[in-house]
ModelCIF file with pLDDT and N, C-alpha, C, O atoms, coordinates in Angstrom:
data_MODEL
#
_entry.id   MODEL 
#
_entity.id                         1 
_entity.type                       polymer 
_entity.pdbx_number_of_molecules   1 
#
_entity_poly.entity_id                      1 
_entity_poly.type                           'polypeptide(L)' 
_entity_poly.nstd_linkage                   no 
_entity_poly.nstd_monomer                   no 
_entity_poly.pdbx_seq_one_letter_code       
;(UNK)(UNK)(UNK)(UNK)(UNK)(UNK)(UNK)(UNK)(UNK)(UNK)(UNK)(UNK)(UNK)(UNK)(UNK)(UNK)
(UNK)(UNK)(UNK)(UNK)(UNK)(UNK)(UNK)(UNK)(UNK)(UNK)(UNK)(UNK)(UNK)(UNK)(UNK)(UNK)
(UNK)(UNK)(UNK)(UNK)(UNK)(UNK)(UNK)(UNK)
;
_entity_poly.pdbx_seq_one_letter_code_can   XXXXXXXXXXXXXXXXXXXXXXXXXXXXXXXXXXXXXXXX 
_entity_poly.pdbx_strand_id                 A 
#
loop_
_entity_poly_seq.entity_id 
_entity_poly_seq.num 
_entity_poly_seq.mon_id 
_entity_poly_seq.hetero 
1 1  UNK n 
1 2  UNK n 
1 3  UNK n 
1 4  UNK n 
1 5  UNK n 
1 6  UNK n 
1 7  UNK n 
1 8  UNK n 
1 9  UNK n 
1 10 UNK n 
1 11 UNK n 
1 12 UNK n 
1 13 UNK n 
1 14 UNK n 
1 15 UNK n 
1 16 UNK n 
1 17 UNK n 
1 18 UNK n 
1 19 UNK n 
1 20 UNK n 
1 21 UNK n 
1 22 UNK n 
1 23 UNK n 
1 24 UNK n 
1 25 UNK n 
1 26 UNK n 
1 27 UNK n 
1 28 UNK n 
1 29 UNK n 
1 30 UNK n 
1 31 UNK n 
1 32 UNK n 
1 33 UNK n 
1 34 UNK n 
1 35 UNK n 
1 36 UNK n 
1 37 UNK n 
1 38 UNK n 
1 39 UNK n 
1 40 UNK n 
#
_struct_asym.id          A 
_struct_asym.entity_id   1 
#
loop_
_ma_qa_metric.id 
_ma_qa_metric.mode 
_ma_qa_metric.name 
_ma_qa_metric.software_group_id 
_ma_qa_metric.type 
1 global pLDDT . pLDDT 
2 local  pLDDT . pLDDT 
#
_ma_qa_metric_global.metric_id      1 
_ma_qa_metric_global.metric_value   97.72 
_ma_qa_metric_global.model_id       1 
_ma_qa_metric_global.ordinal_id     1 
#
loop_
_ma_qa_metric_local.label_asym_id 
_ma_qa_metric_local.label_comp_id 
_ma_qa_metric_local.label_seq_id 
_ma_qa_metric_local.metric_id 
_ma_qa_metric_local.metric_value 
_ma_qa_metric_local.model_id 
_ma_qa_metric_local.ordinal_id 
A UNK 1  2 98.00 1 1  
A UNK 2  2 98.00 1 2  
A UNK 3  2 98.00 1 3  
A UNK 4  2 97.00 1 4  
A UNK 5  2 97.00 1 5  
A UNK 6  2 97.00 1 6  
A UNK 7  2 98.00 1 7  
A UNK 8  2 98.00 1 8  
A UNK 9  2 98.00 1 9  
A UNK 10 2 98.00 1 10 
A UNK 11 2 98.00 1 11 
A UNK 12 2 97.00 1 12 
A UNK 13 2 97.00 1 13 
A UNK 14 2 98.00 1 14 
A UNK 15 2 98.00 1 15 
A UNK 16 2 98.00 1 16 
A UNK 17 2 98.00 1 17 
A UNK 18 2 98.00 1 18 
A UNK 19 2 97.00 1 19 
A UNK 20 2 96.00 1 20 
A UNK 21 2 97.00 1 21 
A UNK 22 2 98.00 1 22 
A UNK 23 2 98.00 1 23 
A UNK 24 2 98.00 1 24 
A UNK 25 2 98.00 1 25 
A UNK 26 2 98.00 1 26 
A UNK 27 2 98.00 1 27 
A UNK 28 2 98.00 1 28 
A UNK 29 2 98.00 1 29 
A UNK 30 2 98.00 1 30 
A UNK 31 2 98.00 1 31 
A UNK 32 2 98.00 1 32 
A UNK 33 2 98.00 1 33 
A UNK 34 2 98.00 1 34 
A UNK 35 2 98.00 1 35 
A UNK 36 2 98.00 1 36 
A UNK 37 2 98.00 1 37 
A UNK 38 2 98.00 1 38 
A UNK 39 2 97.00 1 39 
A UNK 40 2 97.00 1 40 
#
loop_
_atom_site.group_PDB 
_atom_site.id 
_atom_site.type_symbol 
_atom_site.label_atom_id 
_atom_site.label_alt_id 
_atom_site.label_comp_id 
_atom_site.label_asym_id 
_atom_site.label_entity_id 
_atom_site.label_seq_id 
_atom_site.pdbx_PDB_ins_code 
_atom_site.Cartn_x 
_atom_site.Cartn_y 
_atom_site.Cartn_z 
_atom_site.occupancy 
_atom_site.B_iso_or_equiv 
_atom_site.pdbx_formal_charge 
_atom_site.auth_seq_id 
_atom_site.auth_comp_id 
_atom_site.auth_asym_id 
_atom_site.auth_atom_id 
_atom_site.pdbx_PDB_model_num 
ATOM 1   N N  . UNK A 1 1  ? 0.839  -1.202 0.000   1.00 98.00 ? 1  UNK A N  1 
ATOM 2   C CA . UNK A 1 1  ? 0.000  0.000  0.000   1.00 98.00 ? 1  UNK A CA 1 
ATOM 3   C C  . UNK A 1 1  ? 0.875  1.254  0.000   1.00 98.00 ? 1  UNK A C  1 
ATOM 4   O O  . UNK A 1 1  ? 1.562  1.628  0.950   1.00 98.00 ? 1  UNK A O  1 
ATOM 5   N N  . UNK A 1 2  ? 0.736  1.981  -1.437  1.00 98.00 ? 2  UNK A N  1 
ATOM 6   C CA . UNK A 1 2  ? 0.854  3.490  -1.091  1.00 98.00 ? 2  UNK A CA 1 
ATOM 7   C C  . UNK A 1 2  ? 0.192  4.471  -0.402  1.00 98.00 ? 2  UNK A C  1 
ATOM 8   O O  . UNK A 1 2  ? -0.944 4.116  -0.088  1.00 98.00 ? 2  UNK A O  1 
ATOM 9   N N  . UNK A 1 3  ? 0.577  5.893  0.048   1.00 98.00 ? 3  UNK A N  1 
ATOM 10  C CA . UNK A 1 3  ? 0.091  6.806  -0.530  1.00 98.00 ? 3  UNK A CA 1 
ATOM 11  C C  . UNK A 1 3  ? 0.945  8.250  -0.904  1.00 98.00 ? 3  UNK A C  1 
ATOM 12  O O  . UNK A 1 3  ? 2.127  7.905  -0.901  1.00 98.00 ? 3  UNK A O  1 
ATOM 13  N N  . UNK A 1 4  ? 0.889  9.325  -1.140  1.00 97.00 ? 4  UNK A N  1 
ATOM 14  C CA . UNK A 1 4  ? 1.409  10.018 -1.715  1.00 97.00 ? 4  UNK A CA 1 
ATOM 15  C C  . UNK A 1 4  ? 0.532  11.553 -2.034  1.00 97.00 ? 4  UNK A C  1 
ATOM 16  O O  . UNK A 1 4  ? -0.688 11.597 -2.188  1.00 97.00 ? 4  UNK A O  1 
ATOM 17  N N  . UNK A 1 5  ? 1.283  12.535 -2.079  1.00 97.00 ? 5  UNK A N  1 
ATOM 18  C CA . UNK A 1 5  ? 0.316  14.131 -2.778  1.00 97.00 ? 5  UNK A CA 1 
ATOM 19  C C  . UNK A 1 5  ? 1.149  14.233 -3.865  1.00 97.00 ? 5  UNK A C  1 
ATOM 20  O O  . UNK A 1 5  ? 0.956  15.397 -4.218  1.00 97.00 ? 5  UNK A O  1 
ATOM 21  N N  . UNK A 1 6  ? 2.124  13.659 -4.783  1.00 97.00 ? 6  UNK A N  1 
ATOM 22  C CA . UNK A 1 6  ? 2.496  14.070 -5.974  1.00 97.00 ? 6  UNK A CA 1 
ATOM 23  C C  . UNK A 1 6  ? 1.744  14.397 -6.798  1.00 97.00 ? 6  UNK A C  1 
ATOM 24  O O  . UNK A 1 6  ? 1.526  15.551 -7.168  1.00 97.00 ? 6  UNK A O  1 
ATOM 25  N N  . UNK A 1 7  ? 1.001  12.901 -7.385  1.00 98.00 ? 7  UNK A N  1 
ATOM 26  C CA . UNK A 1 7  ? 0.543  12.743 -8.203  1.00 98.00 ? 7  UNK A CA 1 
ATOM 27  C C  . UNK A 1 7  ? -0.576 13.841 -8.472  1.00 98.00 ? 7  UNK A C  1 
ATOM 28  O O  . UNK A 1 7  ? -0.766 14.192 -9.637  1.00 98.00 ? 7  UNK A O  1 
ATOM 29  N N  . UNK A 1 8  ? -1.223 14.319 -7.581  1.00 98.00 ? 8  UNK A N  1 
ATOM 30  C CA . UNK A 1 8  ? -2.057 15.911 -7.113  1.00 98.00 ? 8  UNK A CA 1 
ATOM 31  C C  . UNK A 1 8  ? -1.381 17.004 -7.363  1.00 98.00 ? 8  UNK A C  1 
ATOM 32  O O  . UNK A 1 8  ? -1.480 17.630 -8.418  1.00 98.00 ? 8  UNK A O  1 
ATOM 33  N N  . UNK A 1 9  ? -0.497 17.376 -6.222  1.00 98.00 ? 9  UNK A N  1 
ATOM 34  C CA . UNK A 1 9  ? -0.060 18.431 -6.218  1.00 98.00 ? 9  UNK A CA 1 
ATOM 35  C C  . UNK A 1 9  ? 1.461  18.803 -7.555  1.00 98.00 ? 9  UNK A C  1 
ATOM 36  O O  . UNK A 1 9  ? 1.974  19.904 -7.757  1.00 98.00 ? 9  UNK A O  1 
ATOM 37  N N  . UNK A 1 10 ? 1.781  17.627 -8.156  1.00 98.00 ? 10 UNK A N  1 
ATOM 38  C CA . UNK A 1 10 ? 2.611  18.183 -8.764  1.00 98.00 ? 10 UNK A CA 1 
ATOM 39  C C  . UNK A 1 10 ? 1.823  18.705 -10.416 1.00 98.00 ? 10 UNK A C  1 
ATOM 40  O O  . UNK A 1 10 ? 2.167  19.553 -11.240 1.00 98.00 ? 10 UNK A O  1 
ATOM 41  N N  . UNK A 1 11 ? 0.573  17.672 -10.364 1.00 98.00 ? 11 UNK A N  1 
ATOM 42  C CA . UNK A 1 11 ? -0.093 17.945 -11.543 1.00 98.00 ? 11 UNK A CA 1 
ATOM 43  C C  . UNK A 1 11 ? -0.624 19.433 -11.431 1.00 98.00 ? 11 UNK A C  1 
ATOM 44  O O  . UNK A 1 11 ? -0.849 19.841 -12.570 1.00 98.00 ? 11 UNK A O  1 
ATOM 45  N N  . UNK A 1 12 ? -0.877 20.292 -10.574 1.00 97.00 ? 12 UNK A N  1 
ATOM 46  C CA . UNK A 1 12 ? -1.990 21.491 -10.597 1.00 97.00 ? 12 UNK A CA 1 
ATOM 47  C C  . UNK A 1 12 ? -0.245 22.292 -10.560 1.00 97.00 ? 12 UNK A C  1 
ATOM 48  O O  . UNK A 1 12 ? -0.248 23.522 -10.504 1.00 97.00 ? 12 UNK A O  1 
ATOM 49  N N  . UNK A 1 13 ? 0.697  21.804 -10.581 1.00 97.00 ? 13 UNK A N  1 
ATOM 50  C CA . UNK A 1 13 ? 1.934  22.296 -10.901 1.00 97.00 ? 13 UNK A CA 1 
ATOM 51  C C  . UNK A 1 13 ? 2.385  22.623 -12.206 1.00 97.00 ? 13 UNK A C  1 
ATOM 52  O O  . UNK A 1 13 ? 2.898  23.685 -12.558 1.00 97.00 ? 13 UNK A O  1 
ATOM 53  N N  . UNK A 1 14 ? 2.122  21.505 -12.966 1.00 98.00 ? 14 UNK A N  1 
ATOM 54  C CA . UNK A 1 14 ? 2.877  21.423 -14.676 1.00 98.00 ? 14 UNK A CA 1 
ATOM 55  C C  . UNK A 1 14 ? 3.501  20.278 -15.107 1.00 98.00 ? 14 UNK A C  1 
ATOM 56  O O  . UNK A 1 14 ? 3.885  20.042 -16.252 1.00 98.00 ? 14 UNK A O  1 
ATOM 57  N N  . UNK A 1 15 ? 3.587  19.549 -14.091 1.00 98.00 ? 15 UNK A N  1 
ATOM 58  C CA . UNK A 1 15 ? 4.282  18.256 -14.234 1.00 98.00 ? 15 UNK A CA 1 
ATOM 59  C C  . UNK A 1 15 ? 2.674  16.778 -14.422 1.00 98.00 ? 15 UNK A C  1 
ATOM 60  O O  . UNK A 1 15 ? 1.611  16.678 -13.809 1.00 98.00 ? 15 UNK A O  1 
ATOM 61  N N  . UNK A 1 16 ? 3.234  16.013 -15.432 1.00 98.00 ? 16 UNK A N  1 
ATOM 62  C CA . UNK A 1 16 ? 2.697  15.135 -16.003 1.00 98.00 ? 16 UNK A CA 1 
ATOM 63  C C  . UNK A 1 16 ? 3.863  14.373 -15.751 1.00 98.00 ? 16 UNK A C  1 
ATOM 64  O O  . UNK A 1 16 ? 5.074  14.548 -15.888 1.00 98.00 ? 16 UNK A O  1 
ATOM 65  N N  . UNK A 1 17 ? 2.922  13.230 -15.229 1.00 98.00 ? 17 UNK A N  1 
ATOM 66  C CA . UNK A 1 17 ? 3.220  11.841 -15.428 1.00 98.00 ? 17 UNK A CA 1 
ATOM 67  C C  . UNK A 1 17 ? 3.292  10.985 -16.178 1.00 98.00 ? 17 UNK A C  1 
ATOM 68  O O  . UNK A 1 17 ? 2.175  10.474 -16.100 1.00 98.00 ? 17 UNK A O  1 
ATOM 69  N N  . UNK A 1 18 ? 4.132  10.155 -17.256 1.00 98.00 ? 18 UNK A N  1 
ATOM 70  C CA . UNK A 1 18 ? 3.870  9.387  -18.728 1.00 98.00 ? 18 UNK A CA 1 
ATOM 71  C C  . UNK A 1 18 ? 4.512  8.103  -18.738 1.00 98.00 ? 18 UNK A C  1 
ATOM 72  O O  . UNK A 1 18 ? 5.352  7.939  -17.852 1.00 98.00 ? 18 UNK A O  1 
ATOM 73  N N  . UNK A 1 19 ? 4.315  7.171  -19.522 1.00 97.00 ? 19 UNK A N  1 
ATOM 74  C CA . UNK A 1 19 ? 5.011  5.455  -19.567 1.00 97.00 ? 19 UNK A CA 1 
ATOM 75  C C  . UNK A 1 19 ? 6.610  5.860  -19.853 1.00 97.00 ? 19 UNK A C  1 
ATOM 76  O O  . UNK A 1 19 ? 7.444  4.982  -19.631 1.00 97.00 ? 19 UNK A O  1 
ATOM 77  N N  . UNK A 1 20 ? 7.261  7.729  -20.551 1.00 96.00 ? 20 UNK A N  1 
ATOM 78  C CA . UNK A 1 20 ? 8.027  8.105  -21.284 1.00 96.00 ? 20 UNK A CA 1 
ATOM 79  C C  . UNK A 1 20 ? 8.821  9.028  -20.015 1.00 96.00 ? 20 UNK A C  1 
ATOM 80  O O  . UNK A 1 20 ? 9.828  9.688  -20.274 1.00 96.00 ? 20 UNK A O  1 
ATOM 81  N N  . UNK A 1 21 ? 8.250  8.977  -18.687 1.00 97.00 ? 21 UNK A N  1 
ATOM 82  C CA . UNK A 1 21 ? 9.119  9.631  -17.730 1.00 97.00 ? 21 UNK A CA 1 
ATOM 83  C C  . UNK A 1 21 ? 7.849  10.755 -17.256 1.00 97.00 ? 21 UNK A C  1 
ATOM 84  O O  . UNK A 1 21 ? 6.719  10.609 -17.722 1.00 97.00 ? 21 UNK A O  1 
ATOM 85  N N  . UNK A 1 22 ? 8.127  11.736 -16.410 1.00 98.00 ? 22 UNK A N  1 
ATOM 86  C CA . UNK A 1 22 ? 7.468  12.654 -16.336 1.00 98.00 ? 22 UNK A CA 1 
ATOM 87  C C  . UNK A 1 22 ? 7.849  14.084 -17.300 1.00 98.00 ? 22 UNK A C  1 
ATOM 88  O O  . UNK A 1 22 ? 9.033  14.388 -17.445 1.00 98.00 ? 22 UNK A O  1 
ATOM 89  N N  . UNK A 1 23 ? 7.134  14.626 -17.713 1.00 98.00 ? 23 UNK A N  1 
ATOM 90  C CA . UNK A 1 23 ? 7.101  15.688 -18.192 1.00 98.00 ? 23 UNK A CA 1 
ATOM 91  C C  . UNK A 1 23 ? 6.559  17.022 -17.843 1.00 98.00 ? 23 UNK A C  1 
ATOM 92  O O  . UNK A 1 23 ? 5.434  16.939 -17.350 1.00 98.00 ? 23 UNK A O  1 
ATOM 93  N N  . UNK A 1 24 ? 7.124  18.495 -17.974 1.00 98.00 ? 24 UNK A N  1 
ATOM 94  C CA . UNK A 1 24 ? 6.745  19.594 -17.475 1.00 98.00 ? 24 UNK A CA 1 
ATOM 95  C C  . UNK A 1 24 ? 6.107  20.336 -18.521 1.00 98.00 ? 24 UNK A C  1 
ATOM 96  O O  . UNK A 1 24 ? 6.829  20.975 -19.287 1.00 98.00 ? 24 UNK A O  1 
ATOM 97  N N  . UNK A 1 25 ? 4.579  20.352 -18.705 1.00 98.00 ? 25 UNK A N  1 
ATOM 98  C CA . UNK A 1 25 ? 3.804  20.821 -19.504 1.00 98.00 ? 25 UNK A CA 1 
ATOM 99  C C  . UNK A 1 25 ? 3.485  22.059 -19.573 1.00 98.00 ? 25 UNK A C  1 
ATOM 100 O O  . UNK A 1 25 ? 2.446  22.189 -20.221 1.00 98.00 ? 25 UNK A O  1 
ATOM 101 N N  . UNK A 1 26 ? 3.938  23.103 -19.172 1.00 98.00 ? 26 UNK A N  1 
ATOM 102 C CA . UNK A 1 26 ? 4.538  24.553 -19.041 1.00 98.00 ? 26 UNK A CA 1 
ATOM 103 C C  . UNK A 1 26 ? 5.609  24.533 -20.213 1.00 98.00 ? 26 UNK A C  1 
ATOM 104 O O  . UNK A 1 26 ? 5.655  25.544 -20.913 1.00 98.00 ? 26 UNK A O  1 
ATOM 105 N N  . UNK A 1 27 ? 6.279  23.723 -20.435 1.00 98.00 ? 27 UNK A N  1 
ATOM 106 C CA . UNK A 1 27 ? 7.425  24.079 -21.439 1.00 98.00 ? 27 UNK A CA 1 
ATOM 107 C C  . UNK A 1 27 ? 6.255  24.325 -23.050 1.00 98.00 ? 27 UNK A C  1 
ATOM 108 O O  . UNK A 1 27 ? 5.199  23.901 -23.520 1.00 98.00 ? 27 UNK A O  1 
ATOM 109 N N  . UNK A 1 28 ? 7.514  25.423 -23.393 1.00 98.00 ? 28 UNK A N  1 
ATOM 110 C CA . UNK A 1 28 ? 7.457  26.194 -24.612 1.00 98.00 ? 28 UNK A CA 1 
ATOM 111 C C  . UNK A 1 28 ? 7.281  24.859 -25.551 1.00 98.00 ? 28 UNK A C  1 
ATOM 112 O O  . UNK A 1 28 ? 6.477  24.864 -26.484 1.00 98.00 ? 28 UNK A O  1 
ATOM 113 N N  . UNK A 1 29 ? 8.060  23.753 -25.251 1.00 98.00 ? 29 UNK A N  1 
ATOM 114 C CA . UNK A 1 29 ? 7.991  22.661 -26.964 1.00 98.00 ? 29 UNK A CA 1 
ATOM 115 C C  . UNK A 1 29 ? 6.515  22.231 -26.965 1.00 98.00 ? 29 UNK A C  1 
ATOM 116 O O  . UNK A 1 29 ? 6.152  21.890 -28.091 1.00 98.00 ? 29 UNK A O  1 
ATOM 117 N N  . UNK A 1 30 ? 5.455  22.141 -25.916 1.00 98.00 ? 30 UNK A N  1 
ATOM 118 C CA . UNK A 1 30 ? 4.326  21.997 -26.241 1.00 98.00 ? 30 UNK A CA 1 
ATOM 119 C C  . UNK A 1 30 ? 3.072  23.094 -26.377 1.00 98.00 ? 30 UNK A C  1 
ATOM 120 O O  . UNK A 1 30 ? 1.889  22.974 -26.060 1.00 98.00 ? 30 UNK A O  1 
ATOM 121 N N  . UNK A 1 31 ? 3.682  24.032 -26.880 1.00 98.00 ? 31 UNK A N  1 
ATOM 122 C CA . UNK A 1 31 ? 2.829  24.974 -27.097 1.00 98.00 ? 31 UNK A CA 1 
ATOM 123 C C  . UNK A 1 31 ? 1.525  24.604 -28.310 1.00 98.00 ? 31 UNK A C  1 
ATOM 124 O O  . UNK A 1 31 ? 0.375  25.038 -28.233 1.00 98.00 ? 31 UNK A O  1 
ATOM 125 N N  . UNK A 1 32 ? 2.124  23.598 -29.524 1.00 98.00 ? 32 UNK A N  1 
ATOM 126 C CA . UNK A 1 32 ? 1.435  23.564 -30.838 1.00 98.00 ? 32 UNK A CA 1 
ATOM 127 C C  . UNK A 1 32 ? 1.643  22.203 -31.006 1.00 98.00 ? 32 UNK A C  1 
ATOM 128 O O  . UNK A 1 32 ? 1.482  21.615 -32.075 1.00 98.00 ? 32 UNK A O  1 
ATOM 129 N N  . UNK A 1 33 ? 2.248  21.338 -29.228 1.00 98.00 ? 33 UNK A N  1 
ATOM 130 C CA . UNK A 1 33 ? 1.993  19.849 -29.415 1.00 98.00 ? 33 UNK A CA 1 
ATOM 131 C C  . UNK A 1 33 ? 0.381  19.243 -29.320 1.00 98.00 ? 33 UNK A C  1 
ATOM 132 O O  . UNK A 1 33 ? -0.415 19.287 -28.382 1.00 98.00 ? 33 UNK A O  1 
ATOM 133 N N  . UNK A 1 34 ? 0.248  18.641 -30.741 1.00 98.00 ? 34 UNK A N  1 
ATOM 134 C CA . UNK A 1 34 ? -1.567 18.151 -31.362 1.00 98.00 ? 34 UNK A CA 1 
ATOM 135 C C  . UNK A 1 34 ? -1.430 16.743 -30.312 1.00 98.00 ? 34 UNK A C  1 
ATOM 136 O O  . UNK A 1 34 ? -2.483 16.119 -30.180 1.00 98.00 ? 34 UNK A O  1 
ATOM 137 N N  . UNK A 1 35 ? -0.233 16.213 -29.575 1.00 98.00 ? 35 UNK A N  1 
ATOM 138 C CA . UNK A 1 35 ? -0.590 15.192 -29.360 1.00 98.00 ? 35 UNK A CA 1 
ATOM 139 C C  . UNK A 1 35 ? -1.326 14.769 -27.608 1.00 98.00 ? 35 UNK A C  1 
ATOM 140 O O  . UNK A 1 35 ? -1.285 15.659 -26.758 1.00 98.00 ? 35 UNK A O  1 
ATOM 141 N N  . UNK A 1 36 ? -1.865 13.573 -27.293 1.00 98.00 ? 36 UNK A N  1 
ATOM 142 C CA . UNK A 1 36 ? -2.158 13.836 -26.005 1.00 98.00 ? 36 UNK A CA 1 
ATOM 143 C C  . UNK A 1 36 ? -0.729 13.659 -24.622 1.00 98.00 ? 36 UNK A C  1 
ATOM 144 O O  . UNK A 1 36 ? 0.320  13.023 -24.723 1.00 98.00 ? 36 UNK A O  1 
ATOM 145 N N  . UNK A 1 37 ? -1.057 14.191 -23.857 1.00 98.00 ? 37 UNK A N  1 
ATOM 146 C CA . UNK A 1 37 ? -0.561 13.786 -22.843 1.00 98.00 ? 37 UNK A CA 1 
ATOM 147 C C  . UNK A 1 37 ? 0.568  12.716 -22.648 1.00 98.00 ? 37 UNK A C  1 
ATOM 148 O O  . UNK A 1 37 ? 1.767  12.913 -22.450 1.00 98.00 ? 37 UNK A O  1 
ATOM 149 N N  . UNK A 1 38 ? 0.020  11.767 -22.734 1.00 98.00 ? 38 UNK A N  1 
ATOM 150 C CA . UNK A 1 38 ? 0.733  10.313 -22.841 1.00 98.00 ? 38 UNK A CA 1 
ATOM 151 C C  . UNK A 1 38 ? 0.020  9.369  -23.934 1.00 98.00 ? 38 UNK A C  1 
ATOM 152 O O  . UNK A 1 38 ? -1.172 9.069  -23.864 1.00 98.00 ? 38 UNK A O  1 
ATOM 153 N N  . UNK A 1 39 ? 1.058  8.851  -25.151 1.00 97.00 ? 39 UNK A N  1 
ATOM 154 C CA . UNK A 1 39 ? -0.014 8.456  -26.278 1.00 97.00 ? 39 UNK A CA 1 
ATOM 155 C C  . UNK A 1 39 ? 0.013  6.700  -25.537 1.00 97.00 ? 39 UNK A C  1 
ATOM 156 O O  . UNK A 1 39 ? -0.283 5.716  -26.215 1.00 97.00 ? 39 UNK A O  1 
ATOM 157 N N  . UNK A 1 40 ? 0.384  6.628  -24.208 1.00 97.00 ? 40 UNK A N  1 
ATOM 158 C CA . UNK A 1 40 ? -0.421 5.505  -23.965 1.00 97.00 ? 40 UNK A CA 1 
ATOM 159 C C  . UNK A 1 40 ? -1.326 5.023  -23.257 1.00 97.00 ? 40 UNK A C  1 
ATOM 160 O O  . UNK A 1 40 ? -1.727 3.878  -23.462 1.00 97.00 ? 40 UNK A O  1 
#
């Protein structure tokens, strides 16, 4: 058993969670990214 406030508090942050690592969705390279989130 976990538990944890990341997964919360880092999201209302900018940070995404992905199968590809986490990512900071504030950055400039996804300004005109068409794709979702995590394409899995």
């Amino acid at each position: 058993m976990f538990d944890c406030v990341l997964p919360t508090r880092s999201g209302r942050n900018g940070q995404a969670f992905t199968h590809h690592g986490p990512i900071n969705i504030r950055n400039a390279k996804f300004a005109e990214d068409q794709g979702p989130i995590d394409d899995r």
